[in-house]
Protein backbone atom coordinates (compact mmCIF):
# COMPACT_ATOMS: atom_id res chain seq x y z
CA UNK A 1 -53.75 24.51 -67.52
CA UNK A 2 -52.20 27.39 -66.26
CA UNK A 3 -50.45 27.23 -62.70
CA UNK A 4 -48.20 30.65 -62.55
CA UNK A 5 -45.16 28.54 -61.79
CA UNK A 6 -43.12 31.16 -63.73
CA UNK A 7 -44.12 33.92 -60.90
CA UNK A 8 -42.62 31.60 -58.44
CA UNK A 9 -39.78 31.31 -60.80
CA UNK A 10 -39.19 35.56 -61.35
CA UNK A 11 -39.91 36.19 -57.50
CA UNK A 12 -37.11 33.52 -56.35
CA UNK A 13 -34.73 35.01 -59.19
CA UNK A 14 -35.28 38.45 -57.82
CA UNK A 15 -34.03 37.60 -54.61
CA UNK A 16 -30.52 36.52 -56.02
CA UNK A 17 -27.74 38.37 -57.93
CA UNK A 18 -27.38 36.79 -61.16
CA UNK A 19 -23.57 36.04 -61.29
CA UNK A 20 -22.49 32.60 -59.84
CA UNK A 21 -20.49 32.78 -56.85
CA UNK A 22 -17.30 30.69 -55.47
CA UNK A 23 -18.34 28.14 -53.67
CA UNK A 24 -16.00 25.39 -52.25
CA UNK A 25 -16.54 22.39 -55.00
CA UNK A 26 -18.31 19.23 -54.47
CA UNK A 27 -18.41 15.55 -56.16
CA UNK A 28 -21.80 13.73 -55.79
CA UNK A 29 -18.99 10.91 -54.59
CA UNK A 30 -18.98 12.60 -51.11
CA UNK A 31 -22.64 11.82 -50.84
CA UNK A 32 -22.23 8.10 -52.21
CA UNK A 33 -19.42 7.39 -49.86
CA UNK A 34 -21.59 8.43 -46.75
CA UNK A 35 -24.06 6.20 -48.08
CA UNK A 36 -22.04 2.96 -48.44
CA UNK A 37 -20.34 3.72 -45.39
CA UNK A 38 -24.25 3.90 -43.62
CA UNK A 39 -24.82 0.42 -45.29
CA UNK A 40 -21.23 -1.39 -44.23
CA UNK A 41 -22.29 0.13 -39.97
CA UNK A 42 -25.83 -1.39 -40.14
CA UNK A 43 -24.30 -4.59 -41.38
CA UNK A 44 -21.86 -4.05 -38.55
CA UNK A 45 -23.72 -3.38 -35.84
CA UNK A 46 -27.35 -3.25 -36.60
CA UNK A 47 -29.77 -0.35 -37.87
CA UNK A 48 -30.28 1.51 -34.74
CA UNK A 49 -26.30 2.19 -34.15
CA UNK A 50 -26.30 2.61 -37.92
CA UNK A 51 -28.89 6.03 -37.44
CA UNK A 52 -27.85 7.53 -34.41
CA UNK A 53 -24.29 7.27 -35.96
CA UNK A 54 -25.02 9.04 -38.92
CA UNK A 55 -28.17 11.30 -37.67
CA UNK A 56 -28.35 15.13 -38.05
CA UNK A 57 -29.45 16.83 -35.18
CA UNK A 58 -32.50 17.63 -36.70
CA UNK A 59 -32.78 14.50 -39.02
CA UNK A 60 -36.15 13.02 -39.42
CA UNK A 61 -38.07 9.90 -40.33
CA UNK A 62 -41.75 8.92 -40.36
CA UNK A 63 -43.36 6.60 -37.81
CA UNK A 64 -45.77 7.97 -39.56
CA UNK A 65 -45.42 11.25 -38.18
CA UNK A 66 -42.12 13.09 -38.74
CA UNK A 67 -40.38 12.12 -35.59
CA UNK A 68 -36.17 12.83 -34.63
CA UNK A 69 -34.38 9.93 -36.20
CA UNK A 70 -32.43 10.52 -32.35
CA UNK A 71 -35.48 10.44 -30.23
CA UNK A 72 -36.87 7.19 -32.12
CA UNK A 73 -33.88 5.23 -32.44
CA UNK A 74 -32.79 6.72 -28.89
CA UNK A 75 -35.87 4.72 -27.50
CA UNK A 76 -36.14 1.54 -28.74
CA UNK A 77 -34.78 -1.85 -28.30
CA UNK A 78 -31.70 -3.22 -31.00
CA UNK A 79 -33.88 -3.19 -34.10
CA UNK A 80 -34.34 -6.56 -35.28
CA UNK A 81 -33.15 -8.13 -39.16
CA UNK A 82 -30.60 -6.61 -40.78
CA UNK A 83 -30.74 -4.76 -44.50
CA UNK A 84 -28.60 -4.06 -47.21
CA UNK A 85 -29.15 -1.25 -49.77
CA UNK A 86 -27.54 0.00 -52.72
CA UNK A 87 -27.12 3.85 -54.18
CA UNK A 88 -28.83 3.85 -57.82
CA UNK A 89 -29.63 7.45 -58.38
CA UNK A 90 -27.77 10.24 -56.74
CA UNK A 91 -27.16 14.44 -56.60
CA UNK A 92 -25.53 16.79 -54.59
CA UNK A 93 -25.84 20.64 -54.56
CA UNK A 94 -22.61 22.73 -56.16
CA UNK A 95 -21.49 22.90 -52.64
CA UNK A 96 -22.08 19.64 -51.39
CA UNK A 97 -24.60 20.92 -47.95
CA UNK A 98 -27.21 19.38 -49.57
CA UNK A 99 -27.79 15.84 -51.36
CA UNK A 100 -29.74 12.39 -52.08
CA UNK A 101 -29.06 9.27 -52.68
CA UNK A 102 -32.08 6.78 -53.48
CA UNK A 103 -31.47 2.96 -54.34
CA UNK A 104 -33.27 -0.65 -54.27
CA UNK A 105 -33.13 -2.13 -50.56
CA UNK A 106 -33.21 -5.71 -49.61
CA UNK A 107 -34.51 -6.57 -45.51
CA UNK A 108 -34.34 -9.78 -43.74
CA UNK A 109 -35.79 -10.83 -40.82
CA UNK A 110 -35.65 -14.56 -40.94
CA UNK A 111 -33.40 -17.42 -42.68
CA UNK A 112 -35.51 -18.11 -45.67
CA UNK A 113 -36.36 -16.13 -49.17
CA UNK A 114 -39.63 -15.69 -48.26
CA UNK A 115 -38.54 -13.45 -45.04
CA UNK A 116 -37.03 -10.57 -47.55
CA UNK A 117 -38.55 -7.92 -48.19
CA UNK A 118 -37.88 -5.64 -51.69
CA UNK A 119 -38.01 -2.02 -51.87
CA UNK A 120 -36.44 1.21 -52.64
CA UNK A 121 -35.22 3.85 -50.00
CA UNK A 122 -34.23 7.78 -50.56
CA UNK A 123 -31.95 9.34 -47.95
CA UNK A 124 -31.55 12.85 -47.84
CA UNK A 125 -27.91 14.33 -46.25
CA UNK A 126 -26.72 17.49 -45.18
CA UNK A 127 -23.33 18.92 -44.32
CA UNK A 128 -22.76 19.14 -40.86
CA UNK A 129 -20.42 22.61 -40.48
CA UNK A 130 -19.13 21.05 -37.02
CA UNK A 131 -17.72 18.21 -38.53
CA UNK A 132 -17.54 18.52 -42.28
CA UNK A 133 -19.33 15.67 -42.80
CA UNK A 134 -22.87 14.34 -44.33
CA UNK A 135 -25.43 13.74 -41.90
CA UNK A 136 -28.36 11.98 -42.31
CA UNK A 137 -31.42 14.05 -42.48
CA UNK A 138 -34.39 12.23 -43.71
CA UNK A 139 -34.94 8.33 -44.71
CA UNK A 140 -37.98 6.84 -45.83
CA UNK A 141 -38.23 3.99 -48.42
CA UNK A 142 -41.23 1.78 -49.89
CA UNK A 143 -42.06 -1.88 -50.83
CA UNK A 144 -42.68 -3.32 -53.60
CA UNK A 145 -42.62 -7.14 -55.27
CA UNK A 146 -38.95 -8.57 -56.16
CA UNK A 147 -38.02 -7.19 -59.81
CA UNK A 148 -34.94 -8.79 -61.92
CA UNK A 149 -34.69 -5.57 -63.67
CA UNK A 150 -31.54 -3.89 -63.14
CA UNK A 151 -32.22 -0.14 -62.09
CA UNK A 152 -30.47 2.31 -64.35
CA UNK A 153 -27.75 3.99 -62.59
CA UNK A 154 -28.01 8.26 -62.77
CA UNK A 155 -25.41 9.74 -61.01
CA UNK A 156 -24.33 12.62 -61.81
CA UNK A 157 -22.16 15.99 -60.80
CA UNK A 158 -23.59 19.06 -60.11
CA UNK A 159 -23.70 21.82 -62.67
CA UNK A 160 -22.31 24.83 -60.68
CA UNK A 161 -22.70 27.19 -64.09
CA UNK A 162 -27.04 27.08 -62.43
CA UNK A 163 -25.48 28.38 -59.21
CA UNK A 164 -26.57 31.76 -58.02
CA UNK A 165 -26.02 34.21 -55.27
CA UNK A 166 -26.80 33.04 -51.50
CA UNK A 167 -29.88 35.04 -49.95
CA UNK A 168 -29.13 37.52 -47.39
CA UNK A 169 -32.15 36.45 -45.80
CA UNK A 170 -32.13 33.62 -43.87
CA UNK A 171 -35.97 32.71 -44.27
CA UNK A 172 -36.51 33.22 -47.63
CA UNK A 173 -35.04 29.90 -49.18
CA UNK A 174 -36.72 28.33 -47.41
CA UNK A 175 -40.40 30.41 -48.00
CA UNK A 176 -39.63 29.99 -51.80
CA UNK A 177 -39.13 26.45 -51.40
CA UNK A 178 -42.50 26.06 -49.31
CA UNK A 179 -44.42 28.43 -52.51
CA UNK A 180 -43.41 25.98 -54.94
CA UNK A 181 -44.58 23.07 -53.20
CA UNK A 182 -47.53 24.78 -51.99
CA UNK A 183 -48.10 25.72 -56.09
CA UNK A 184 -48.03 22.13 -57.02
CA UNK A 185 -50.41 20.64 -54.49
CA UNK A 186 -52.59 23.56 -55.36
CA UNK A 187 -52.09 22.54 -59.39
CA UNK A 188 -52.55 18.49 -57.89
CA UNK A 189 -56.56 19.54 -57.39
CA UNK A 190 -56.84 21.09 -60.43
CA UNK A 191 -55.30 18.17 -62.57
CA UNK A 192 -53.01 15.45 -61.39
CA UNK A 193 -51.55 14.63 -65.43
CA UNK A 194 -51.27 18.76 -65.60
CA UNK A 195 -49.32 19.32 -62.01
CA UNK A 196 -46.81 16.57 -62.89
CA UNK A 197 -46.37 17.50 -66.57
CA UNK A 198 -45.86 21.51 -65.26
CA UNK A 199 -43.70 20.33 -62.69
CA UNK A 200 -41.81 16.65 -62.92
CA UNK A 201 -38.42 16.85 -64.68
CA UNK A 202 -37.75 14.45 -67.43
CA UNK A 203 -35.01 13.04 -65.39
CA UNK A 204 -37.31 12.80 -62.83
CA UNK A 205 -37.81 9.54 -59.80
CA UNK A 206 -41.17 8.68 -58.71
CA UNK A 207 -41.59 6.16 -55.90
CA UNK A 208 -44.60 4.91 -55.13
CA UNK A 209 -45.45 2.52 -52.81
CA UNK A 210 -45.73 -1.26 -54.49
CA UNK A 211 -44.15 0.15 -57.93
CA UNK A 212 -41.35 -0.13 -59.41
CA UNK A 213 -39.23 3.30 -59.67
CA UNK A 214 -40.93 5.26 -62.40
CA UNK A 215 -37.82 7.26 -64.25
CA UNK A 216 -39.00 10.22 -66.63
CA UNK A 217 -42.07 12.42 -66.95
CA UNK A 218 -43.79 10.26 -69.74
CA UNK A 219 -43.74 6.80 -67.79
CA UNK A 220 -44.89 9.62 -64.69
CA UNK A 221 -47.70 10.60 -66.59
CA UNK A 222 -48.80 7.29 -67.64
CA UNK A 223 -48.86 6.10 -64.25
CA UNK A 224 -50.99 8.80 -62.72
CA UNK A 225 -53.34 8.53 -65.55
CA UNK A 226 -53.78 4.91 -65.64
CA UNK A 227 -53.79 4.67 -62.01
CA UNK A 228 -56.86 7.84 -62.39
CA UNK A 229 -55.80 8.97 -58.67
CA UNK A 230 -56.51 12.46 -57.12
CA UNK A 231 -53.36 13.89 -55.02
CA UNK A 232 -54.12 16.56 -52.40
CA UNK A 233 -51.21 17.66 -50.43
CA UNK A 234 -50.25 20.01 -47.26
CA UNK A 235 -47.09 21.01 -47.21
CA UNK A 236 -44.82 21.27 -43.57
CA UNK A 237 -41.54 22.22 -44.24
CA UNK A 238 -39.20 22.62 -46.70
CA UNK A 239 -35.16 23.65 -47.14
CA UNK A 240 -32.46 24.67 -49.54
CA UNK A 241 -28.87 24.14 -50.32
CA UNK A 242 -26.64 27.19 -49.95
CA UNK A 243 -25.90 27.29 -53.48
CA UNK A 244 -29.86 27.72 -54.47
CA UNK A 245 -29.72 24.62 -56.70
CA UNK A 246 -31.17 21.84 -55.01
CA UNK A 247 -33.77 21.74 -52.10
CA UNK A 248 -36.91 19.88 -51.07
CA UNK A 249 -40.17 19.44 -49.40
CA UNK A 250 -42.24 17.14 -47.56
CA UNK A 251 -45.85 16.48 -46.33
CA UNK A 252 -48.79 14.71 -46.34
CA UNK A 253 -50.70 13.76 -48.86
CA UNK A 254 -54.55 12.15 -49.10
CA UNK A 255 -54.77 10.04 -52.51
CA UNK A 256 -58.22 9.18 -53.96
CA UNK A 257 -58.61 6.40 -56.05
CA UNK A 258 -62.33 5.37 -56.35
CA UNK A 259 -64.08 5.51 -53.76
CA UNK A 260 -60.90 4.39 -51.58
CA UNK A 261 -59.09 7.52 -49.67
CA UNK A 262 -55.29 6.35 -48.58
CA UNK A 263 -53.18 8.42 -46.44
CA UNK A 264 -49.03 9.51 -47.01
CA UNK A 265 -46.01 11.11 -45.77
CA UNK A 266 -44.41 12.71 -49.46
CA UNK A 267 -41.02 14.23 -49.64
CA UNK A 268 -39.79 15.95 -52.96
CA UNK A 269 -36.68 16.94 -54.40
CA UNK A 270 -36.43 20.09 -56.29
CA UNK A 271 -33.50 20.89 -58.65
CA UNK A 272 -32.63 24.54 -60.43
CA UNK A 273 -32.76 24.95 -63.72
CA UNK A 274 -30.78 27.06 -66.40
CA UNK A 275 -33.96 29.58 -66.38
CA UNK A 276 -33.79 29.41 -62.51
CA UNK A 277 -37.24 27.63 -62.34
CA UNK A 278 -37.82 24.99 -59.65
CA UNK A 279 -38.64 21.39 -60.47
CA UNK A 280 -39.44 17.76 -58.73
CA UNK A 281 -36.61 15.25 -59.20
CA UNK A 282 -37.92 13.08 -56.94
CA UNK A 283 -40.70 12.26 -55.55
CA UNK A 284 -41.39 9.28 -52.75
CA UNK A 285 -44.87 8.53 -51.06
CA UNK A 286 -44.65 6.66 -48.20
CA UNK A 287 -48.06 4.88 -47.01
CA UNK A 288 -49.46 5.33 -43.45
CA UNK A 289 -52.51 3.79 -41.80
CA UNK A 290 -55.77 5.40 -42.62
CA UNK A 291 -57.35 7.80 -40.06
């Protein structure tokens, strides 16, 4: 199956000078720090205070619809049970505006083991030029049954030698961004197995609601084939680091699987690579209620 992505691949490399430039350095630490320091204030004072501490301005989470984590958490009551989490799998771009953290999550609401509830979150951050610090701009997580498997920890620094020139055009990192996920939905109709095996790193993180993390293209490719589900996707918005080597996307997403049709907020990762082609490192659907 052919899906073009190189032409997305030689337009977005066209619209950057090839040389790497300086760019202040960054330590995916930063973005694990900010994380654990998100968990310790929820323990502390409770989710709500937790969010509108660490929110962007234009941070977002899904309730189901994207929605201001400040307007939603700005609105309700003290947010009942509390909920610990823990960084597994974590990047940050060569400058550090732009990074993820994803992780298993435990919540409570309730005095017994049978009032937790298992899962696995992804926050995205972004440098806040005010303050120099990580805000939080987009949290969404899934469930899934408790697992005794310990989650392989990939952490890793960014590779600044895949760093390339900053666009003088303040709308087209984004536009390319919004192409490539656009290209992938579009390859998603064609052929679920082909779109992920064009697309889906072998590093890759695919969350999916009551799974396990699935780590790699194969055990990717096994699961959309065994699962024999049809993905079709609309993509919303999309952004970039300042050093072009990380960005992502989200949307909905309708998934057939027989004759059941189940509805899904998606947000993707996309990472750089050393031919300056763009491809999922994670991926996260997060269920919503049928329309």
């Amino acid at each position: 199956m052919k899906m073009n992505k190189a032409i997305v691949a030689v337009a977005a490399f066209s619209c950057y000078a090839l040389s790497a430039v300086a760019q202040k350095s960054a330590t995916v630490q930063t973005v694990i720090k900010a994380e654990d320091e998100f968990a310790k204030l929820s323990a502390r004072k409770g989710m709500k205070d937790a969010f509108l501490a660490v929110a962007d301005p234009e941070g977002i989470i899904f309730k189901p619809d994207a929605v201001k984590i400040t307007d939603f958490y700005g609105k309700i009551d003290k947010q009942p049970g509390n909920m610990t989490w823990q960084p597994k799998y974590a990047r940050t771009s060569a400058n550090g505006d732009l990074a993820f953290t994803a992780g298993p999550y435990v919540y409570q609401n309730g005095n017994t083991e049978d009032d937790k509830v298992y899962g696995d979150y992804v926050s995205l951050w972004r440098m806040d030029a005010a303050s120099g610090k990580l805000k939080l701009l987009m949290n969404l997580g899934i469930q899934h049954p408790q697992t005794n498997k310990a989650q392989l920890v990939d952490i890793k620094e960014p590779d600044s030698t895949h760093q390339v020139a900053a666009s003088k055009d303040p709308f087209n990192p984004k536009k390319i961004i919004m192409d490539n996920d656009q290209q992938f939905n579009q390859g998603l109709k064609i052929s679920t197995v082909g779109a992920y095996k064009e697309f889906f790193t072998t590093e890759g993180h695919l969350y999916f609601p009551g799974f396990e993390p699935l780590v790699g293209t194969d055990k990717t490719l096994q699961f959309v084939a065994n699962q024999a589900i049809q993905i079709s996707g609309e993509t919303l918005s999309a952004g970039r680091a300042s050093s072009n080597d990380l960005a992502y996307s989200y949307g909905r997403a309708r998934i057939l699987k027989g004759n059941i049709v189940s509805n899904y907020n998606y947000v993707r990762v996309w990472e750089m690579d050393a031919k300056h082609r763009w491809n999922i490192i994670l991926e996260i659907f997060s269920a919503i209620e049928n329309e």
